[in-house]
Protein backbone atom coordinates (compact mmCIF):
# COMPACT_ATOMS: atom_id res chain seq x y z
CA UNK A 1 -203.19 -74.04 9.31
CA UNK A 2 -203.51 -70.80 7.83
CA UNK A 3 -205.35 -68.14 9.70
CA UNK A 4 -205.93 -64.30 9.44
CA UNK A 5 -205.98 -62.60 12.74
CA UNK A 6 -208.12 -59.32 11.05
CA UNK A 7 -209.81 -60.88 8.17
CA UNK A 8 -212.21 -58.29 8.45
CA UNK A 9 -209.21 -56.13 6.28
CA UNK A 10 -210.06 -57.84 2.60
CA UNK A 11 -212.88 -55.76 2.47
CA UNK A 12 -210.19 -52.64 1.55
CA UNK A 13 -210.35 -54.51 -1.90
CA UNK A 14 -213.01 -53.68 -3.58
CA UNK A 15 -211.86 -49.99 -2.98
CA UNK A 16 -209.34 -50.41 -5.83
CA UNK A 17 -212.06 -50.94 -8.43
CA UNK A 18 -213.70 -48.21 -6.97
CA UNK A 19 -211.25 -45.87 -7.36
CA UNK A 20 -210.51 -47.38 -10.73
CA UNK A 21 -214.10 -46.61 -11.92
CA UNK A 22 -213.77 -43.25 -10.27
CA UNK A 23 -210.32 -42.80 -12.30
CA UNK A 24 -212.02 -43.63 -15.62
CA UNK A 25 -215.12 -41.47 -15.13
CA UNK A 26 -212.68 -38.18 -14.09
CA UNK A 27 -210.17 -38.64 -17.23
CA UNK A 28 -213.41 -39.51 -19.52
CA UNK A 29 -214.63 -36.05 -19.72
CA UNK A 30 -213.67 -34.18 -22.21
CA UNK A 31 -214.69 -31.51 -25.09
CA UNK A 32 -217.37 -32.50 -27.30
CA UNK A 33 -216.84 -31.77 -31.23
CA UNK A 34 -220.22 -31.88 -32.77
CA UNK A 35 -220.07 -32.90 -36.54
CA UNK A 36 -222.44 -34.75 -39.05
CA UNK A 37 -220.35 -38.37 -39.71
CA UNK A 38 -217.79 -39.44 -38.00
CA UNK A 39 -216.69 -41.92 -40.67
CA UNK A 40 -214.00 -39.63 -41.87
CA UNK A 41 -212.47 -39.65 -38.62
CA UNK A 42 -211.81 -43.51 -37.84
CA UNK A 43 -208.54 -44.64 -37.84
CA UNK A 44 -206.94 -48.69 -38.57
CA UNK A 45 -205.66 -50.14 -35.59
CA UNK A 46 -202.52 -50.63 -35.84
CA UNK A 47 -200.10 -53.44 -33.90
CA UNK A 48 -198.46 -50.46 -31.85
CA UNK A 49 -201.43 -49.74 -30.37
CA UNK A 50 -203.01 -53.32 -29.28
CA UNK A 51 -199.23 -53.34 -27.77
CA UNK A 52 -199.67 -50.16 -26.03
CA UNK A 53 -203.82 -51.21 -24.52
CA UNK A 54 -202.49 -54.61 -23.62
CA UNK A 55 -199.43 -52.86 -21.78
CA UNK A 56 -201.66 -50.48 -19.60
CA UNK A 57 -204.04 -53.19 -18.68
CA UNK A 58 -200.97 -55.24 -17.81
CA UNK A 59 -200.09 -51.91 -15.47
CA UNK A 60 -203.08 -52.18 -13.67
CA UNK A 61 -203.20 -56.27 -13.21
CA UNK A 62 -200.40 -55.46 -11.54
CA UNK A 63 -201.24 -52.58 -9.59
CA UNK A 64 -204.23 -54.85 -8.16
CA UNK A 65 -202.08 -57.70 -7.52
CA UNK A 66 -199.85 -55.33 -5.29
CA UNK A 67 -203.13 -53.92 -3.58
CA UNK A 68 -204.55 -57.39 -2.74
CA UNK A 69 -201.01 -58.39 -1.34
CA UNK A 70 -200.84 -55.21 1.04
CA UNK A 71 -204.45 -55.43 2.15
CA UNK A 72 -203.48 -59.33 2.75
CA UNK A 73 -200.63 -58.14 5.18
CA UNK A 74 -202.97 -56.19 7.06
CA UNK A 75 -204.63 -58.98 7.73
CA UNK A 76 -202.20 -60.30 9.64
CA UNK A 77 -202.19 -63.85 8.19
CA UNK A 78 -200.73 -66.31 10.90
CA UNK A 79 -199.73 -69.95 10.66
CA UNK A 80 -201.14 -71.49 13.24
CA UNK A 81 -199.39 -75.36 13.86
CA UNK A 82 -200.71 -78.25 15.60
CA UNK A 83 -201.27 -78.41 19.20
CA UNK A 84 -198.68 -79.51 21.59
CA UNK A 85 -199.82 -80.54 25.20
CA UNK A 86 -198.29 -79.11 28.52
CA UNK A 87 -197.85 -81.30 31.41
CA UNK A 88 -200.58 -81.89 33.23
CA UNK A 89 -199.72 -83.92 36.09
CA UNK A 90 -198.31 -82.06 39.52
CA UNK A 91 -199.26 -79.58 42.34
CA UNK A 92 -198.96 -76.24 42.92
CA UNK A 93 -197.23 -75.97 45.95
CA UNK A 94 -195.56 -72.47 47.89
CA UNK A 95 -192.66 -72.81 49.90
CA UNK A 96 -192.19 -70.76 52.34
CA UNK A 97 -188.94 -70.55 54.23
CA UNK A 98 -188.13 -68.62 56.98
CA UNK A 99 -184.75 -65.95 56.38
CA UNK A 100 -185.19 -64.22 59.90
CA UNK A 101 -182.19 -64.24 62.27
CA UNK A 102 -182.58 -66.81 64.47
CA UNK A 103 -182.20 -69.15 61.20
CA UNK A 104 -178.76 -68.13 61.77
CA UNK A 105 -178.62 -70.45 64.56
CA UNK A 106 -175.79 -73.25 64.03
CA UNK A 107 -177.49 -76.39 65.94
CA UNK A 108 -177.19 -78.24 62.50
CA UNK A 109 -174.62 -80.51 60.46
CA UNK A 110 -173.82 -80.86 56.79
CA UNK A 111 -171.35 -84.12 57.11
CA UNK A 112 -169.85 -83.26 60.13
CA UNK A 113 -169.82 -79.88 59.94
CA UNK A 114 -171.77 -77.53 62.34
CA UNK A 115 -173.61 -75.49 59.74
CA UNK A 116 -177.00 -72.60 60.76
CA UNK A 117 -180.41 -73.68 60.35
CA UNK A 118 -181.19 -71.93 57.03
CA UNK A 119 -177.82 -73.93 55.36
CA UNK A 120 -178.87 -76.95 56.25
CA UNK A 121 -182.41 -76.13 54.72
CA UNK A 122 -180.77 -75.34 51.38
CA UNK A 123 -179.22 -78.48 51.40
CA UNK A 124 -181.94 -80.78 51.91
CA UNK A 125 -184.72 -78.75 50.05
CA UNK A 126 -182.31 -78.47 46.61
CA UNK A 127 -183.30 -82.40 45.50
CA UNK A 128 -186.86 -82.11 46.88
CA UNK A 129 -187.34 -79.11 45.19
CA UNK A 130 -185.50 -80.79 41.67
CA UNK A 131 -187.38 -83.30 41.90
CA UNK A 132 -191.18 -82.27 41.79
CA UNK A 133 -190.63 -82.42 37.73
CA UNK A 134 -194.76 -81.31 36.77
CA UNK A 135 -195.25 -79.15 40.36
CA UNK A 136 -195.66 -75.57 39.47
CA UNK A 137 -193.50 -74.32 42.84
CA UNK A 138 -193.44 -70.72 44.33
CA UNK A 139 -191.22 -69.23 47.21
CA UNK A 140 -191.71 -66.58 49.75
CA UNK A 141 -189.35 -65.81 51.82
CA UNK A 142 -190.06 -63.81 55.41
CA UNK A 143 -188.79 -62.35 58.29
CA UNK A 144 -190.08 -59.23 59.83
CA UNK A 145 -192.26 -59.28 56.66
CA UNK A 146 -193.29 -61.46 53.87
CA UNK A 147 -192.60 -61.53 50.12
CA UNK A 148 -192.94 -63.83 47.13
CA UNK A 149 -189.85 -63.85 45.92
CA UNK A 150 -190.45 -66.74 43.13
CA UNK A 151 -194.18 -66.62 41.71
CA UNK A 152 -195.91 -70.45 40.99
CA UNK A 153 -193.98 -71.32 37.99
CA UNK A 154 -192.45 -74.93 36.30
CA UNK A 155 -188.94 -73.32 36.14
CA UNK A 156 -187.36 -75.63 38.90
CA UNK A 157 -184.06 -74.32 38.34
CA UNK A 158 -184.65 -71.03 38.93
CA UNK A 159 -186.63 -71.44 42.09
CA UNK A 160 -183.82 -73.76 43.89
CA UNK A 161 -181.09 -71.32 42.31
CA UNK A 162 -182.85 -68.19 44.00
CA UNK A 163 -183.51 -70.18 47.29
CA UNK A 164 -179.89 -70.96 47.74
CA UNK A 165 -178.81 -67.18 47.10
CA UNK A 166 -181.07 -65.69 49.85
CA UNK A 167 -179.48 -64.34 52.48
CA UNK A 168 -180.81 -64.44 56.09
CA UNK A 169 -181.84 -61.02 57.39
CA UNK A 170 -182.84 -59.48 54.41
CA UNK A 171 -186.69 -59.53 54.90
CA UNK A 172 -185.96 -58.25 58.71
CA UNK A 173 -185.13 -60.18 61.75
CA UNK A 174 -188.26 -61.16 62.94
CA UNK A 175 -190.62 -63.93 62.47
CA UNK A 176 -193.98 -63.11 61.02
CA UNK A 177 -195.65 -66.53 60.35
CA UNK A 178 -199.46 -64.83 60.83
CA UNK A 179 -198.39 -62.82 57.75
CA UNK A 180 -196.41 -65.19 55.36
CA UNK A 181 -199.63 -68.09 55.77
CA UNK A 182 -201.86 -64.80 54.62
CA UNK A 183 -199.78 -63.97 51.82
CA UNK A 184 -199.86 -67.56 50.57
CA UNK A 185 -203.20 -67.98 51.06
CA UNK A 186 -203.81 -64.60 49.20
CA UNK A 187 -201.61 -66.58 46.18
CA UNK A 188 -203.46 -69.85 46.29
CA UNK A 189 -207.26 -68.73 46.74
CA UNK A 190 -207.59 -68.77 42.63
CA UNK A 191 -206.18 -72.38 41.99
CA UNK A 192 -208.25 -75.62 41.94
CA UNK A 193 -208.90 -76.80 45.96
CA UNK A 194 -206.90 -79.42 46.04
CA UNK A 195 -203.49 -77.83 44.66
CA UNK A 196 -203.68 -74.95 47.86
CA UNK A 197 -200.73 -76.34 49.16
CA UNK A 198 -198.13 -74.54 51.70
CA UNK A 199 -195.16 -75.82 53.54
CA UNK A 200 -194.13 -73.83 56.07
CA UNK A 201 -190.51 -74.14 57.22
CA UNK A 202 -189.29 -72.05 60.42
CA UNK A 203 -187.69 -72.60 63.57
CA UNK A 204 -191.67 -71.38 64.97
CA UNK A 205 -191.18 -68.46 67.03
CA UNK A 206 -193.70 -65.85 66.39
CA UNK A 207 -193.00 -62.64 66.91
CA UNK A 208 -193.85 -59.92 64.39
CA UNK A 209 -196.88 -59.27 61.78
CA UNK A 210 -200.32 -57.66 61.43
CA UNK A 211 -201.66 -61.35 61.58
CA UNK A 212 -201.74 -63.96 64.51
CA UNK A 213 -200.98 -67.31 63.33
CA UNK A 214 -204.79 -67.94 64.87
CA UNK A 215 -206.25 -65.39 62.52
CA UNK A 216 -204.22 -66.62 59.16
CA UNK A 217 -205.12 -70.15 60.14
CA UNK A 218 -208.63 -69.63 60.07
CA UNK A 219 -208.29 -67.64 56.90
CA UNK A 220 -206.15 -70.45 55.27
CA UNK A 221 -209.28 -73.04 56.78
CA UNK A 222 -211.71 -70.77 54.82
CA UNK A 223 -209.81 -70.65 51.85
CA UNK A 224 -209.66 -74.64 51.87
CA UNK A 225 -205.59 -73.95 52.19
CA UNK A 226 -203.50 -76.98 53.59
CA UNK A 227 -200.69 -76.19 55.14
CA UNK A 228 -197.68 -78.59 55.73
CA UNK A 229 -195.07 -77.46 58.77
CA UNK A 230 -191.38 -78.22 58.96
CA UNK A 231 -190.09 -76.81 62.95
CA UNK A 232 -186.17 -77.01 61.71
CA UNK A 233 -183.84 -76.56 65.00
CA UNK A 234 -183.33 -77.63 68.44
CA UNK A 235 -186.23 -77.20 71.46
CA UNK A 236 -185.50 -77.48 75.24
CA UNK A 237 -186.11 -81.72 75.26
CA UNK A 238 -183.36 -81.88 72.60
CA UNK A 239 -180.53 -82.17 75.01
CA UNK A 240 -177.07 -84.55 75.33
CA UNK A 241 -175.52 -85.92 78.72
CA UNK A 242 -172.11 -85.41 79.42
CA UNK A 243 -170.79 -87.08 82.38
CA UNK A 244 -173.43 -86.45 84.99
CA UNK A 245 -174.46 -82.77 83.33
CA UNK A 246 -177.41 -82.37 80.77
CA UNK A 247 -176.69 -79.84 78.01
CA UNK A 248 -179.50 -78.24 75.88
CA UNK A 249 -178.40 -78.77 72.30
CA UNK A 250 -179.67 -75.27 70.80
CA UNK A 251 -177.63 -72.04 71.47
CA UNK A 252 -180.38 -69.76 69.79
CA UNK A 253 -184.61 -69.24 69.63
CA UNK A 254 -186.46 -72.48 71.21
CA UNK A 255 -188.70 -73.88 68.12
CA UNK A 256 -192.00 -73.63 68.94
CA UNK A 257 -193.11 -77.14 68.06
CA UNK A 258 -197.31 -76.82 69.65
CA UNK A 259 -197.97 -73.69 67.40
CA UNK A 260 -196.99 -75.25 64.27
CA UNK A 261 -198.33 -78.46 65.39
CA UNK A 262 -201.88 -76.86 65.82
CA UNK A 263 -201.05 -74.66 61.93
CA UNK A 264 -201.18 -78.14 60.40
CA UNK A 265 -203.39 -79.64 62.64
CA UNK A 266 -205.90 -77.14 61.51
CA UNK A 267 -205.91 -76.84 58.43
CA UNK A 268 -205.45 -80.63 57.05
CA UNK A 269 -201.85 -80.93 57.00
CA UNK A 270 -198.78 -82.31 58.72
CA UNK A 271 -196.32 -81.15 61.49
CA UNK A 272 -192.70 -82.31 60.88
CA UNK A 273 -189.59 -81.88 63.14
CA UNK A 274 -186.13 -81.53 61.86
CA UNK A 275 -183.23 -81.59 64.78
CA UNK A 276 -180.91 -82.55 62.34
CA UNK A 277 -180.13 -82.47 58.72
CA UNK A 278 -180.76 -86.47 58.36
CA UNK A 279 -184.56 -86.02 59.72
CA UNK A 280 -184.94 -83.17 57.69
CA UNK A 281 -183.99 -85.00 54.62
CA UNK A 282 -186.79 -87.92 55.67
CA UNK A 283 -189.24 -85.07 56.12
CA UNK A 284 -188.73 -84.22 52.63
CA UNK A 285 -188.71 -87.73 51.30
CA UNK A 286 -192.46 -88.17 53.02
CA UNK A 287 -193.79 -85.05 51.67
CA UNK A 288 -192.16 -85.95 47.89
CA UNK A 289 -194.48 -88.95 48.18
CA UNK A 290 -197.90 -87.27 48.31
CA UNK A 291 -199.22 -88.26 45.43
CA UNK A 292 -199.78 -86.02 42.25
CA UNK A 293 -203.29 -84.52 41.18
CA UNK A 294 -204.46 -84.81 37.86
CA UNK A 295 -205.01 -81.54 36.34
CA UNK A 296 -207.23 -80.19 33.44
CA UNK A 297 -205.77 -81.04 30.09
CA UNK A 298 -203.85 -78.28 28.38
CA UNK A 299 -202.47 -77.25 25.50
CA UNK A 300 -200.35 -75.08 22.99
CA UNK A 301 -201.06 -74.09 19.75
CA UNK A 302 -197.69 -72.55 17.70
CA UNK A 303 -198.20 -69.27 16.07
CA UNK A 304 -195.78 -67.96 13.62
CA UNK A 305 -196.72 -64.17 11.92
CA UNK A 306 -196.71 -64.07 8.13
CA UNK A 307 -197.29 -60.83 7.20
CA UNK A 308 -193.69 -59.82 6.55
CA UNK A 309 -193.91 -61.85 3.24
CA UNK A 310 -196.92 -60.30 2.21
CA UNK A 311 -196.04 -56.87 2.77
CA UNK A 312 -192.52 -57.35 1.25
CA UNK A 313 -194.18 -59.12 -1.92
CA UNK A 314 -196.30 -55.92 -2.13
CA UNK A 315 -193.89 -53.78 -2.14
CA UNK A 316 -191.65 -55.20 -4.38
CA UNK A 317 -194.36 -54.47 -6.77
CA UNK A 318 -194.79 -51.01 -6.40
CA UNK A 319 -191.21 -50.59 -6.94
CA UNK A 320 -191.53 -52.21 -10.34
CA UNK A 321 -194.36 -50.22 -11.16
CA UNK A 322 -192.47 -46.94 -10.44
CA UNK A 323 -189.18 -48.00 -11.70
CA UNK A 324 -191.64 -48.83 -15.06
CA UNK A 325 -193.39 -45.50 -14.79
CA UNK A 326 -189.72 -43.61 -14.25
């Protein structure tokens, strides 16, 4: 459908016969010769000259074609196509995943292999993460401090690509859970109720931030937030015999299973434990199963500008006009 974005602009037109009439009135006067009969000085009109007239009204048919065509390209005329619909089906969802240092800890396995915490995240999280084809899904990644390092977007790709390149340390060596559940529910507050949806993933020890996890769990409450926790790592009951000796499994930060427990507890969601990399692929399995919310239909509506052929049209004609004149 054809549309004009300033349609306001064809009113320039009716200055051309304006400035026509204007024209006419300026190179109409003239000296007046008084005399008694004026038959004496008519002439016969001769072919030349019904050549000539028709020749300058041709000039200025064309002069107001060229006029229309350039007020018509500042009216941005716009083709406007049929509308397409954008998914509708999916969640918004922020993950948030913990890049402080004791993610660094290696009480994990990738087939065999004794790999840290945060590896063995990026493993399991890449298909969950793939798969959530409708989810808009955001990251923020924390440490000392918190930052949203992928904004709520449908680019999949890019969020697992960016995941997997973050480095541990880089947002400080801390854990500031108060902080990172205020940030998300800062980023969530505007979207529909039931799409505030955060999954926390950290090894739970608390340590750093403005915000207790008490005070960003009862702003996440207010805010109708519901937060999912994943406590990825060993704790002191996670322990092997050998012989007639019992030996703790974790070399690094106990996970602090009762805070993030109570986080989810509080606030609607669910507390998950992942000792290894097999239960932390079931955890992600369970949470891929909540089941989508249907969201308000949208759509998108194709624009392509046309005011290039307008304005090139017009143009061509004043060239032939001067070229003419020349």
């Amino acid at each position: 459908m054809l549309e004009f974005l300033w349609p306001w602009a064809f009113c320039l037109v009716l200055l051309f016969p304006i400035m026509r009439l204007a024209a006419l009135r300026v190179s109409g006067r003239h000296a007046a010769l008084t005399v008694p009969d004026v038959d004496a000085f008519r002439f016969e009109s001769t072919s030349t000259d019904v050549w000539i007239d028709n020749r300058r009204w041709l000039k200025i048919l064309v002069l107001f074609l060229a006029w229309v065509l350039l007020v018509g390209a500042l009216a941005r005329p716009q083709w406007t196509g049929e509308p397409i619909p954008l998914p509708t089906v999916g969640r918004d969802m922020l993950l948030a995943v913990d890049i402080s240092g004791s993610m660094t800890t290696d009480d994990m396995s990738i087939e065999g292999n004794r790999v840290s915490r945060l590896a063995a995240l990026k493993h399991v999280v890449e298909p969950f993460i793939l798969s959530r084809i409708g989810d808009r899904l955001g990251l923020i990644l924390f440490g000392s401090s918190a930052y949203v390092y992928v904004p709520l977007t449908f680019d999949l790709e890019t969020v697992n690509e960016l995941l997997q390149d973050a480095p541990t340390g880089i947002a400080g060596g801390q854990t500031a859970i108060g902080d990172t559940i205020g940030l998300a529910v800062k980023r969530l507050i505007e979207r529909p109720i039931d799409h505030r949806i955060l999954i926390l993933m950290t090894d739970g020890s608390h340590n750093e931030g403005t915000l207790s996890p008490d005070e960003a769990v009862r702003l996440a409450k207010e805010a109708n937030v519901r937060i999912h926790t994943i406590g990825i790592g060993s704790e002191p009951s996670d322990f092997r015999t050998f012989g007639s000796r019992r030996m703790f499994r974790f070399r690094g930060p106990a996970m602090n299973t009762e805070a993030l427990r109570s986080i989810a507890d509080e606030t609607g969601g669910k507390f998950f434990k992942a000792s290894d990399t097999e239960s932390l692929s079931r955890i992600y399995l369970h949470i891929a199963a909540i089941e989508p919310i249907e969201l308000d239909p949208e759509t998108l509506r194709p624009i392509k500008s046309l005011f290039h052929w307008p304005l090139g049209a017009s143009f061509a004609l004043f060239l032939i006009l001067w070229w003419i004149r020349s």
